[in-house]
Protein backbone atom coordinates (compact mmCIF):
# COMPACT_ATOMS: atom_id res chain seq x y z
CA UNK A 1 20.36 -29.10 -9.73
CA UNK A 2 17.88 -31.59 -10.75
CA UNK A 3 14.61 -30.10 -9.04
CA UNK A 4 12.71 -32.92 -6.79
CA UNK A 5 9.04 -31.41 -7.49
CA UNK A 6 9.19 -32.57 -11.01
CA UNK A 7 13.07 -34.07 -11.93
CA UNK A 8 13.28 -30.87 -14.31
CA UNK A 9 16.91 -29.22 -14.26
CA UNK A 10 17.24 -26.05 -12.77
CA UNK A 11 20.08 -23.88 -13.23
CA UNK A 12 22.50 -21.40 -11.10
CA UNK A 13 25.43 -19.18 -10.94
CA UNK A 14 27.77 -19.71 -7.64
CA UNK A 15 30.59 -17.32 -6.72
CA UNK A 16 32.81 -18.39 -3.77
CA UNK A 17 35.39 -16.81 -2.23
CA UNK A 18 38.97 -17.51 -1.87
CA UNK A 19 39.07 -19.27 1.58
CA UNK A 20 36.76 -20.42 3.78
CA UNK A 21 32.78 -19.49 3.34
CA UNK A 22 31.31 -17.22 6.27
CA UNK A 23 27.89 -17.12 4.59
CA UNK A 24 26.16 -17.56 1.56
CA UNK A 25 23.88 -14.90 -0.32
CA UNK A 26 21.37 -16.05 -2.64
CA UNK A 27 20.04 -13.33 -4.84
CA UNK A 28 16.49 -13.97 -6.71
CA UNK A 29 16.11 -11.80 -9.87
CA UNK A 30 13.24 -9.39 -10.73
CA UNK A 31 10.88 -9.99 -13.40
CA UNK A 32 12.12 -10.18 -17.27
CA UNK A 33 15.23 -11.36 -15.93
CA UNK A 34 17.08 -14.69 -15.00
CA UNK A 35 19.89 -15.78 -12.87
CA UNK A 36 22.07 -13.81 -15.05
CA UNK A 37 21.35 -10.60 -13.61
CA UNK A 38 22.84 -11.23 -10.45
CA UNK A 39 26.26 -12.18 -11.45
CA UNK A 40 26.16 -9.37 -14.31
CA UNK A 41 29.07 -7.27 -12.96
CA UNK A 42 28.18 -4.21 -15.25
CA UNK A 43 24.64 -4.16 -14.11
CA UNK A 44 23.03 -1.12 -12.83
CA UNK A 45 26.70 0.85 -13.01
CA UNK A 46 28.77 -2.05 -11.91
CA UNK A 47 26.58 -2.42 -8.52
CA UNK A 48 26.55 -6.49 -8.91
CA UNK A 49 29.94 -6.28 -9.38
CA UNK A 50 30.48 -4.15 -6.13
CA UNK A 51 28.07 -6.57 -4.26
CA UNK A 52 29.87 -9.57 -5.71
CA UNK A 53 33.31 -7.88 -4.62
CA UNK A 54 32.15 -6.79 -1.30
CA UNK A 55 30.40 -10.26 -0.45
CA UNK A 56 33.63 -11.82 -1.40
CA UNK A 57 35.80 -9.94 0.81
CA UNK A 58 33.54 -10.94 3.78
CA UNK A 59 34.11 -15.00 3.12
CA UNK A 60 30.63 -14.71 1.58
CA UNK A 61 29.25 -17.09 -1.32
CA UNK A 62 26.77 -15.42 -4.16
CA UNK A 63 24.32 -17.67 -5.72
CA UNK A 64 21.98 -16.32 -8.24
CA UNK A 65 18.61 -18.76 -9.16
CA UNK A 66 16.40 -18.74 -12.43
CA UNK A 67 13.61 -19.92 -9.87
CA UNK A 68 11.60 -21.22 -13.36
CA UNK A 69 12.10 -18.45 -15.64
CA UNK A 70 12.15 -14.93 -16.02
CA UNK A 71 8.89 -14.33 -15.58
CA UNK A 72 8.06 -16.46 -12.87
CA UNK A 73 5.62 -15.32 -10.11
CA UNK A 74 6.45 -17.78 -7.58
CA UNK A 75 4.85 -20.73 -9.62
CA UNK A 76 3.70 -23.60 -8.12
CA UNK A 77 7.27 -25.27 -8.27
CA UNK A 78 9.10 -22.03 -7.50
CA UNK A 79 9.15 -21.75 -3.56
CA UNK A 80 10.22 -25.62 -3.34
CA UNK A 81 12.64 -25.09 -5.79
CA UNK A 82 14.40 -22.21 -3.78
CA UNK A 83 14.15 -24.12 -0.65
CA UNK A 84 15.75 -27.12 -2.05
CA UNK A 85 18.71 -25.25 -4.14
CA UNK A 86 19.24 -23.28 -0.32
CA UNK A 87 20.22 -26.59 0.88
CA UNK A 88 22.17 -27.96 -1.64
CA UNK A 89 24.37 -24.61 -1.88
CA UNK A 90 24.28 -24.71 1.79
CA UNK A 91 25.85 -28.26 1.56
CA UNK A 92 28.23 -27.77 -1.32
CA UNK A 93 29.92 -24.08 0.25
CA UNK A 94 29.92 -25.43 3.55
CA UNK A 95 27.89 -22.39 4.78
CA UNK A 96 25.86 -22.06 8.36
CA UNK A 97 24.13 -18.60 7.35
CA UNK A 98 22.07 -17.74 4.31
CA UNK A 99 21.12 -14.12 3.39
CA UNK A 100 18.27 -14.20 0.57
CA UNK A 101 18.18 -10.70 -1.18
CA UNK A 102 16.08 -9.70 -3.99
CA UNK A 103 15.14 -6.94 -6.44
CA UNK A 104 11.50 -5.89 -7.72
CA UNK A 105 9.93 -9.36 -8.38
CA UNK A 106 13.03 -11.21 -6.53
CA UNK A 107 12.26 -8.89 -3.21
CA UNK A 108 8.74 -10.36 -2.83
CA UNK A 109 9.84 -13.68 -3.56
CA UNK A 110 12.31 -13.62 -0.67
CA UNK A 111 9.73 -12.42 1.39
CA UNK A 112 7.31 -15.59 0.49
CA UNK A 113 10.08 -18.22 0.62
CA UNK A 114 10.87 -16.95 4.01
CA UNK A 115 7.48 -16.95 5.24
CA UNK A 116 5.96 -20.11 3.26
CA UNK A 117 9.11 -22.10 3.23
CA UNK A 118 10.36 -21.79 6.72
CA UNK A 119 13.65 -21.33 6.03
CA UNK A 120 14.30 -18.92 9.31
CA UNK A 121 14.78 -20.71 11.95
CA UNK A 122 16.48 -20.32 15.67
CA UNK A 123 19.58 -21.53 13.98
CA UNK A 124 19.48 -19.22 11.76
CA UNK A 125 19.41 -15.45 10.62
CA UNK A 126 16.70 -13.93 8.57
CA UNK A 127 16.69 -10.76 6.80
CA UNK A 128 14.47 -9.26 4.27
CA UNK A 129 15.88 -6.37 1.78
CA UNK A 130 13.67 -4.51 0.59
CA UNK A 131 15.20 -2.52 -3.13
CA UNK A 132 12.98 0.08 -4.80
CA UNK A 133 12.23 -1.34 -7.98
CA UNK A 134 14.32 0.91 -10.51
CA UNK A 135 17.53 1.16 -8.14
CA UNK A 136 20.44 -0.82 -8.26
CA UNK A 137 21.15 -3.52 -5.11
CA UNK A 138 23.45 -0.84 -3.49
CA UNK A 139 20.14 1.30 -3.03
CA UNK A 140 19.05 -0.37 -0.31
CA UNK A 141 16.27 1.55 1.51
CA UNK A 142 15.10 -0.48 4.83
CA UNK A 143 16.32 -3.52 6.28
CA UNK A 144 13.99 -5.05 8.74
CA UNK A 145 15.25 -8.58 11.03
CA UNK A 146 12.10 -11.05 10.36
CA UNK A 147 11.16 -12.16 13.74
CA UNK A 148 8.07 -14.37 12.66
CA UNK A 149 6.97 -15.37 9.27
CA UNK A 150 5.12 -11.95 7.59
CA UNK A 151 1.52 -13.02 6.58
CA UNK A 152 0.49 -10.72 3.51
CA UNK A 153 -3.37 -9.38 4.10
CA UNK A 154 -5.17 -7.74 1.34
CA UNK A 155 -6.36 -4.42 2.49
CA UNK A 156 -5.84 -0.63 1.56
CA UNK A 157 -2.15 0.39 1.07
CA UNK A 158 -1.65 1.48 4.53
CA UNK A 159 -2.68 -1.90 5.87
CA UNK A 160 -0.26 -3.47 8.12
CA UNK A 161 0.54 -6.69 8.44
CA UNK A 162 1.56 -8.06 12.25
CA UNK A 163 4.13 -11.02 11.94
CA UNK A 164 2.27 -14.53 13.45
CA UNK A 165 4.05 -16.12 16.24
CA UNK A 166 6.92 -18.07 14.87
CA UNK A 167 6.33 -21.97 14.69
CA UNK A 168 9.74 -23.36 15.61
């Protein structure tokens, strides 16, 4: 897609399913990695390809995103970039649900979009994934519903952070 924060093209990797689209998953690599990853079925002993499998089974599209390189830290141009390739996959599947899932670098980044971007909304479904950084996407460890956007605060490493009320 042809980003709109500076006309620069920005690639991605779409799986659909055979038959109508339930959902659509958008995976966001980790760092040192690109939209590749995500659609690499050998990956971490075949787990993409399970996930890509299993997703498909379900009606589910897979999108994968570069989000501006393989080392991006969610760059300037990187959370309106997401946003904006979330709609237009949205639009071109056909999709009312979007599940963003990310590993190491990726999981963060699904955690700011979420809460900078405002994509969760009443219409929709928000979930963050959190991966431990060396497993594969099938090692899922805690899966929490986002009720409210999740406001990081600097403090020691038990510091918690209380989600704000939503603005909706």
């Amino acid at each position: 897609f042809v980003s709109s924060f500076d006309a620069t093209d920005q690639p991605y990797l779409l799986a659909s399913p055979h038959g109508p689209v339930s959902a659509l998953v958008v995976y966001l690599h980790g760092h040192g990695s690109d939209r590749r990853q995500g659609m690499d079925r050998g990956a971490y002993g075949g787990a993409f390809g399970r996930l890509m499998d299993g997703l498909g089974r379900r009606g589910f599209a897979y999108a994968t995103l570069d989000y501006r390189g393989t080392t991006s830290w969610m760059s300037e141009a990187a959370e309106p970039d997401i946003t904006q390739a979330i709609g237009i996959l949205k639009s071109r599947v056909g999709a009312s649900r979007v599940f963003l899932i990310g590993a190491s670098m990726g999981g963060v980044a699904v955690i700011a979009t979420t809460a900078a971007a405002g994509i969760a909304g009443p219409q929709d479904t928000a979930q963050a994934a959190s991966l431990r950084a060396a497993r594969p996407p099938a090692a899922i460890v805690s899966t929490q519903a986002l009720p409210a956007p999740v406001r990081p605060t600097p403090g020691p490493a038990k510091a918690v952070s209380t989600p704000q009320k939503p603005r909706f």
